[in-house]
N, C-alpha and C. Protein backbone atom coordinates (compact mmCIF):
# COMPACT_ATOMS: atom_id res chain seq x y z
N UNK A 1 122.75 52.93 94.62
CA UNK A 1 121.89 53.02 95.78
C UNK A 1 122.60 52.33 96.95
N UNK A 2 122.33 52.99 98.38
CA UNK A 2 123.26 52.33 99.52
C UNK A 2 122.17 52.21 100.01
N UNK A 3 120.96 51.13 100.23
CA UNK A 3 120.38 51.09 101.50
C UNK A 3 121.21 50.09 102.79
N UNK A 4 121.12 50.77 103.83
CA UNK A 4 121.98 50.23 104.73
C UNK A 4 121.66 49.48 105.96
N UNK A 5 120.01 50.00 106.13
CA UNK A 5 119.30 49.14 107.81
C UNK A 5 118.10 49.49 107.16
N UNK A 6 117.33 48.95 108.33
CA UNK A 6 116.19 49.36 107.83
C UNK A 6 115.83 50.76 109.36
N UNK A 7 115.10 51.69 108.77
CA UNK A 7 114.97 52.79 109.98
C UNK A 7 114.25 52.67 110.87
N UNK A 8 113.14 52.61 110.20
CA UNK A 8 111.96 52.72 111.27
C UNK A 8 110.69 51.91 110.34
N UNK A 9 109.64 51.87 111.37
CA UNK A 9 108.30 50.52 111.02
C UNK A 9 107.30 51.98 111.50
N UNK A 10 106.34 51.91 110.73
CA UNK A 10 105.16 53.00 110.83
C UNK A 10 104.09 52.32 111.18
N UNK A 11 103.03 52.18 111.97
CA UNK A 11 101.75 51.74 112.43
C UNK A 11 101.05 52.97 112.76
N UNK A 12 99.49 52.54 112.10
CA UNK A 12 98.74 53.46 112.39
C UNK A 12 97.81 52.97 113.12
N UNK A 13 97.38 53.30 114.64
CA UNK A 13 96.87 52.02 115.18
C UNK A 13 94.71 53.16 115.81
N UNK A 14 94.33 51.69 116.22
CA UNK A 14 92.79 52.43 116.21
C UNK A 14 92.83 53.40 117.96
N UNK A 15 93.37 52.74 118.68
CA UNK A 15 93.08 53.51 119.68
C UNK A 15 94.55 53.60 120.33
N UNK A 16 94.76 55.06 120.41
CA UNK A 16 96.59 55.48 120.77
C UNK A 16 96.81 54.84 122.00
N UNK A 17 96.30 54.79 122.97
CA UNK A 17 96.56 54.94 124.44
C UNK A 17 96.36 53.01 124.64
N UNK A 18 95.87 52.47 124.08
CA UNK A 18 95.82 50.42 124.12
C UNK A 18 96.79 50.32 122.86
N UNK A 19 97.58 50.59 122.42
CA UNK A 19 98.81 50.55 121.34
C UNK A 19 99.72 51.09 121.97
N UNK A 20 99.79 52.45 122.80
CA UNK A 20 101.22 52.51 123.39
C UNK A 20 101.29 51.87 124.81
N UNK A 21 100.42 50.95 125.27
CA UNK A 21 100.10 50.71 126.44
C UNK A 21 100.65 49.32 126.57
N UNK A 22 100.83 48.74 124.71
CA UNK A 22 101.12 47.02 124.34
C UNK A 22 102.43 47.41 124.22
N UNK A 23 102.98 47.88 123.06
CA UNK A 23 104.25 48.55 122.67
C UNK A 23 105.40 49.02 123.96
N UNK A 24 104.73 49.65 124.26
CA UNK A 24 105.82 50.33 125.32
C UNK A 24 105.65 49.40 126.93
N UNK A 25 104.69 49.10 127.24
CA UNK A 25 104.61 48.58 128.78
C UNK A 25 104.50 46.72 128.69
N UNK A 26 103.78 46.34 127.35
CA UNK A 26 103.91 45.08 127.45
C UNK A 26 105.32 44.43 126.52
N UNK A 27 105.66 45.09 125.16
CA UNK A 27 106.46 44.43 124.85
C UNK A 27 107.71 45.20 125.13
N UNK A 28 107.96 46.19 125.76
CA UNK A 28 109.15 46.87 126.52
C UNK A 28 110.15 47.53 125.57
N UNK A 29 109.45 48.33 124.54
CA UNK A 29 109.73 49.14 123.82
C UNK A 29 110.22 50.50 124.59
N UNK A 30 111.09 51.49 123.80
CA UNK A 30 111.53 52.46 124.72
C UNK A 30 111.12 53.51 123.88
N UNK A 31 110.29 54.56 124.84
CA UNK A 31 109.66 55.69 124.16
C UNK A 31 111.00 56.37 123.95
N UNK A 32 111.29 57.54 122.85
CA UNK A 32 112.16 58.01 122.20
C UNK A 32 111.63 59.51 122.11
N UNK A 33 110.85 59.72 121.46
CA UNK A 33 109.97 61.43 121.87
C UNK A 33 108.19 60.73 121.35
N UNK A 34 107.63 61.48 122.05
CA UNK A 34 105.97 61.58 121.79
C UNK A 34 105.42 62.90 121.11
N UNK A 35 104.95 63.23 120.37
CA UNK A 35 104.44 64.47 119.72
C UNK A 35 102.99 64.19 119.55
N UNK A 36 102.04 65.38 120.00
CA UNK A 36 100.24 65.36 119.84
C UNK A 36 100.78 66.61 119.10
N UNK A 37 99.89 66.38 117.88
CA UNK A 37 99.17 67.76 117.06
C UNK A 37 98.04 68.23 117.06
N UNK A 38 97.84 69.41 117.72
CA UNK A 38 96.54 69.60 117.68
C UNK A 38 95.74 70.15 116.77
N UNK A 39 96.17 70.76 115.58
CA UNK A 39 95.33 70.68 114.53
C UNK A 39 94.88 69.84 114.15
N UNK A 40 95.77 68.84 113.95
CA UNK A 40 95.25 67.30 112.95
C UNK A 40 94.66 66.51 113.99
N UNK A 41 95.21 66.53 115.28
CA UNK A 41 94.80 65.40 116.65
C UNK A 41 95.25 64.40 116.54
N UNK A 42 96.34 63.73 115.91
CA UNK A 42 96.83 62.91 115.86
C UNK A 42 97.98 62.89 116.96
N UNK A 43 98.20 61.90 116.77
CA UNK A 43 99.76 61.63 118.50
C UNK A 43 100.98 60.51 117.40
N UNK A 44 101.82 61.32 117.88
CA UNK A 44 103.13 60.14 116.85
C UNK A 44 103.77 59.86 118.11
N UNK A 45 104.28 58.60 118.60
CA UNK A 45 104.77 58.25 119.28
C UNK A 45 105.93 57.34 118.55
N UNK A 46 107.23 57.71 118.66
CA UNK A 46 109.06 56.72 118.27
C UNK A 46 109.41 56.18 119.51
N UNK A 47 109.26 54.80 118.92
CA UNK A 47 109.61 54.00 119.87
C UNK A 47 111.07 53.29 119.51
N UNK A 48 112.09 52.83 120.35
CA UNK A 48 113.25 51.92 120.20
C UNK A 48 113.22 50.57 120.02
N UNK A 49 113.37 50.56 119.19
CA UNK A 49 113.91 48.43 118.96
C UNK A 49 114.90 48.51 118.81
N UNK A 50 115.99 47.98 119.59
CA UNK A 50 117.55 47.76 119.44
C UNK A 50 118.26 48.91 119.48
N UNK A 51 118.88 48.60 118.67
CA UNK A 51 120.09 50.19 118.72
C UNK A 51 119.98 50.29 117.64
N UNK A 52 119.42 50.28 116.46
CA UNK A 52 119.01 50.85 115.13
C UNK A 52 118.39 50.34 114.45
N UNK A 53 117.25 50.40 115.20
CA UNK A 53 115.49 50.59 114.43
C UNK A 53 114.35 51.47 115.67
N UNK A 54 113.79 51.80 115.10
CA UNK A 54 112.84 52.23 116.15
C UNK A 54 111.04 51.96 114.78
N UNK A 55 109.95 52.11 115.89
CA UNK A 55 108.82 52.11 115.63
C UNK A 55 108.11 53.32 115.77
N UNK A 56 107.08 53.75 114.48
CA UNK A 56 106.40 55.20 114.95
C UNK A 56 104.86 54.44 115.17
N UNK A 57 104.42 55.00 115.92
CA UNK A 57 103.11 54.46 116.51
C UNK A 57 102.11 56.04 115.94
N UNK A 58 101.24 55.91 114.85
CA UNK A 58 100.84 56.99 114.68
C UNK A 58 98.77 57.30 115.22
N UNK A 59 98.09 57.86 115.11
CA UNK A 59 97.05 57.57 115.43
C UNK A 59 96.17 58.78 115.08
N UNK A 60 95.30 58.54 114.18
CA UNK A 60 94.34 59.75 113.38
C UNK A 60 92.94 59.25 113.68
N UNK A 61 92.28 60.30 113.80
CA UNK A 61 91.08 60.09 114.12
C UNK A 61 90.12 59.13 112.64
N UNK A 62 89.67 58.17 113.09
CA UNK A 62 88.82 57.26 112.51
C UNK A 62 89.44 56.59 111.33
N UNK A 63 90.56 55.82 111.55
CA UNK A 63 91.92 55.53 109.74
C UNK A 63 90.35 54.54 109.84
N UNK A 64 90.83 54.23 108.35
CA UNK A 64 89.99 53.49 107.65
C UNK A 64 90.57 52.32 107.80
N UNK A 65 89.85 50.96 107.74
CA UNK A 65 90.00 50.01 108.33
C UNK A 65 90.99 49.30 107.11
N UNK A 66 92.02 48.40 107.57
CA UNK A 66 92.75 47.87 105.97
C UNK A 66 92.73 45.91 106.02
N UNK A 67 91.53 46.10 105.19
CA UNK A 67 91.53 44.53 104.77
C UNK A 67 92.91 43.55 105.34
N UNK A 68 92.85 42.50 106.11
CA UNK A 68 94.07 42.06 106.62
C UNK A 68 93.45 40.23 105.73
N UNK A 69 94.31 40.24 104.84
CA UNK A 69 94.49 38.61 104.56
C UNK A 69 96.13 38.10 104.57
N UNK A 70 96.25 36.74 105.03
CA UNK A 70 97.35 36.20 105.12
C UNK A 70 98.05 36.28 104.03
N UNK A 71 97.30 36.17 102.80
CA UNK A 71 98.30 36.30 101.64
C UNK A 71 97.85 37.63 100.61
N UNK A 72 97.55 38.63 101.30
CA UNK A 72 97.23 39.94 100.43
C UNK A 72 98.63 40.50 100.17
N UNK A 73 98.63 40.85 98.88
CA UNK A 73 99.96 42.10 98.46
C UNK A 73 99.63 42.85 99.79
N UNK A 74 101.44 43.34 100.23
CA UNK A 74 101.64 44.30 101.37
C UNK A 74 102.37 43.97 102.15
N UNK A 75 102.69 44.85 103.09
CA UNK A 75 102.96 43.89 104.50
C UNK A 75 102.32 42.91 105.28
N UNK A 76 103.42 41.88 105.28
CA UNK A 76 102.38 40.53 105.61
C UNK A 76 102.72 41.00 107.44
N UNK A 77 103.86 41.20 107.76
CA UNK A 77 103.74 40.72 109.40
C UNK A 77 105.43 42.17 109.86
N UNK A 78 105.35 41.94 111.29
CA UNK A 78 106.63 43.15 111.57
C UNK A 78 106.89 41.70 113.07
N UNK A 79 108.13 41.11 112.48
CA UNK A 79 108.70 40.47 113.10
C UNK A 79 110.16 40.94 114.13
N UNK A 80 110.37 40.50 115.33
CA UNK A 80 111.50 40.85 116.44
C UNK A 80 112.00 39.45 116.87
N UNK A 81 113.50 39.53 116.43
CA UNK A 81 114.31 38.76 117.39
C UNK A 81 114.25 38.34 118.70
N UNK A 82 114.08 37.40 119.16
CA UNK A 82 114.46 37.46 120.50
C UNK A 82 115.46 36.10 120.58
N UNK A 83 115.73 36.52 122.03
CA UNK A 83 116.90 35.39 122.68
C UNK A 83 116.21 33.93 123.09
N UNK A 84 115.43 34.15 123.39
CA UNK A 84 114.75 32.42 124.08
C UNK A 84 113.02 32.62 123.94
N UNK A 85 112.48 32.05 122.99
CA UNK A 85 110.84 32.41 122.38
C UNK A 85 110.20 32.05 123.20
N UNK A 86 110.65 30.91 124.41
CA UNK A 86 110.00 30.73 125.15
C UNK A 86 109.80 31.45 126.43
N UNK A 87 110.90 32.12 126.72
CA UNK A 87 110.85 33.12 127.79
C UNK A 87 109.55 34.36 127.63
N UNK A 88 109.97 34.65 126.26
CA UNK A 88 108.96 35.50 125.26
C UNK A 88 107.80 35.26 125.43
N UNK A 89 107.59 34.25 125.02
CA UNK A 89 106.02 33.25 125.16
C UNK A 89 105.35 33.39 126.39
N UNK A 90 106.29 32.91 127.43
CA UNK A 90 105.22 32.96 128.96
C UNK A 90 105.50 34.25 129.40
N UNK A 91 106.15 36.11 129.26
CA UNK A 91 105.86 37.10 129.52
C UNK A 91 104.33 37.56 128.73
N UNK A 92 104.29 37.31 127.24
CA UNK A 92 103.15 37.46 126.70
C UNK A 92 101.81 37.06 127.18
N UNK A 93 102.08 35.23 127.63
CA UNK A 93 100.76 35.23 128.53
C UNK A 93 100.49 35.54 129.59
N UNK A 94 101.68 35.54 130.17
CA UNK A 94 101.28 36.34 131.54
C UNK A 94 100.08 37.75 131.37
N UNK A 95 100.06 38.23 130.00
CA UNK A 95 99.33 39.79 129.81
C UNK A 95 98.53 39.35 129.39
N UNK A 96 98.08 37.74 129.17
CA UNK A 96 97.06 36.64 128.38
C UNK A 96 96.81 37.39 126.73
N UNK A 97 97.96 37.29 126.13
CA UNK A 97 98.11 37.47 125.00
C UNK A 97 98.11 36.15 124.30
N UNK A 98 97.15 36.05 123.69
CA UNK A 98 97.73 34.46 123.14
C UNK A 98 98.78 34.37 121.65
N UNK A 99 99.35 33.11 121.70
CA UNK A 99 100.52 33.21 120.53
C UNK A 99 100.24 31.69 120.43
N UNK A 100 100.47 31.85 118.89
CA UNK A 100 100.41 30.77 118.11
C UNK A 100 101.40 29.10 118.74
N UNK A 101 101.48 28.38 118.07
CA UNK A 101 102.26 27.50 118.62
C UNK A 101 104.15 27.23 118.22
N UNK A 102 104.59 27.39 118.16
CA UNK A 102 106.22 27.74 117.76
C UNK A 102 106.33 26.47 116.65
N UNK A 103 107.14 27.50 115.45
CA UNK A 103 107.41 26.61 114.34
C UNK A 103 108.53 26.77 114.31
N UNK A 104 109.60 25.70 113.18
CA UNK A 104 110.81 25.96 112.89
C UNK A 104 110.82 26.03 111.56
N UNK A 105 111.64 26.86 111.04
CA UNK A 105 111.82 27.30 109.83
C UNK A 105 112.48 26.60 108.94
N UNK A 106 112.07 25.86 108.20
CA UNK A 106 112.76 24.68 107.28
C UNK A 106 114.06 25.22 106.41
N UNK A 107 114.33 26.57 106.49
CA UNK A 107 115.63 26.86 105.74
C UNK A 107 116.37 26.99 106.73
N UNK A 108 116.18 27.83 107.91
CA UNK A 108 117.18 28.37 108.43
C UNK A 108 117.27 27.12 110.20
N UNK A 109 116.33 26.46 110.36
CA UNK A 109 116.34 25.55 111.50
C UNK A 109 116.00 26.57 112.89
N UNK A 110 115.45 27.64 112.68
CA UNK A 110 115.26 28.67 113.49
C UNK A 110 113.96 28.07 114.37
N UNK A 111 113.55 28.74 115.51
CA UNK A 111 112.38 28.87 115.36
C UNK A 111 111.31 29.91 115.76
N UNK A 112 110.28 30.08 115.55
CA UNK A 112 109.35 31.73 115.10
C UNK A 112 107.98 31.55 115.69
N UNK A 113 107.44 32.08 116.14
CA UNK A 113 105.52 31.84 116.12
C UNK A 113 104.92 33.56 116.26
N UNK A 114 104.15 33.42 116.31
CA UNK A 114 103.23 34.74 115.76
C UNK A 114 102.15 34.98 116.72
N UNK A 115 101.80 36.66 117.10
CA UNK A 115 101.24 36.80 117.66
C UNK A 115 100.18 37.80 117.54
N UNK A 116 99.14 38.88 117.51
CA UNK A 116 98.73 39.97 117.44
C UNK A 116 98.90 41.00 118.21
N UNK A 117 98.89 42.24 117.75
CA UNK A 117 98.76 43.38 118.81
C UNK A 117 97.25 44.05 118.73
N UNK A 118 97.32 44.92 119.42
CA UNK A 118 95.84 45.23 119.94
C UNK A 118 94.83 45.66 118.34
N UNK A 119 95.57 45.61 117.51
CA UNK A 119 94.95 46.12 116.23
C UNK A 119 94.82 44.62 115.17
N UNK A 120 94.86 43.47 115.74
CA UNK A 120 95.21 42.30 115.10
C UNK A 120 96.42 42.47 113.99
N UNK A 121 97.15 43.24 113.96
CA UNK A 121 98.46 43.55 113.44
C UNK A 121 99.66 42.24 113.91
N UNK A 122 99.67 41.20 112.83
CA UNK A 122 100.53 39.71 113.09
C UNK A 122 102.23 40.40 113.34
N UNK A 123 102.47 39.77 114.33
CA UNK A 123 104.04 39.92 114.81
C UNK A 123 104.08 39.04 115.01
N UNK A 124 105.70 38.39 114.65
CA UNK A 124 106.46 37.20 114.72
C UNK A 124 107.36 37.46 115.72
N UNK A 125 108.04 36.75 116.18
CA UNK A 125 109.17 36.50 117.42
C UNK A 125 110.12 35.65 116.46
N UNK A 126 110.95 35.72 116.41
CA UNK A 126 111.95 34.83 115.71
C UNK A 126 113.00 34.82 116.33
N UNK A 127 113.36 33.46 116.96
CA UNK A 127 114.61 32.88 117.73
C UNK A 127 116.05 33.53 117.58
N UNK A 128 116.62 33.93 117.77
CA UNK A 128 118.50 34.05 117.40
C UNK A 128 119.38 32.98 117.69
């Protein structure tokens, strides 16, 4: 087996238009193509993170809601690099997003804090 990157991050979010509105205009994601189906009515929106990953932003009429606990089997969180967390930090509130308080990571001396998107979906920021 060669897995080699990781490709892409799938979200299925409750309302399309306040998810591509966080994604793309607040955290400065780059739309890539948008597709609406109108049989199903769903909208897939690929978004860019870096130069090899991108995000699909998907959106179906009424998803069923998915139990979110800190320590449930699953995906716990969809974390992004950045250069200075604090720069990070005061663009976020500027959109009065609130974010946790910045920790450092006892293995790596990094440091990370966590935030929500419009679906309470936990994202991390993690220092470089």
């Amino acid at each position: 087996m060669n897995l080699s990157k990781v490709h892409h991050i799938a979200i299925i979010c409750s309302n399309y238009e306040r998810s591509k509105h966080f994604y793309v205009n607040i955290l400065g994601l780059e739309v890539i193509h948008e597709l609406y189906r109108p049989e199903r009515k769903p909208y897939k929106l690929d978004l860019k993170i870096g130069e090899h990953c991108q995000l699909e932003l998907f959106s179906f009429e009424n998803p069923p809601k998915r139990p979110s606990y800190p320590e449930a089997c699953g995906l716990r969180h969809l974390a992004f690099e950045v250069e200075n967390i604090e720069d990070t930090i005061a663009e976020l509130n500027m959109h009065n997003i609130d974010v946790e308080p910045i920790r450092l990571d006892p293995t790596t001396g990094k440091r990370f804090t966590f935030f929500q998107d419009p679906d309470g979906l936990p994202i991390e920021l993690y220092e470089k």
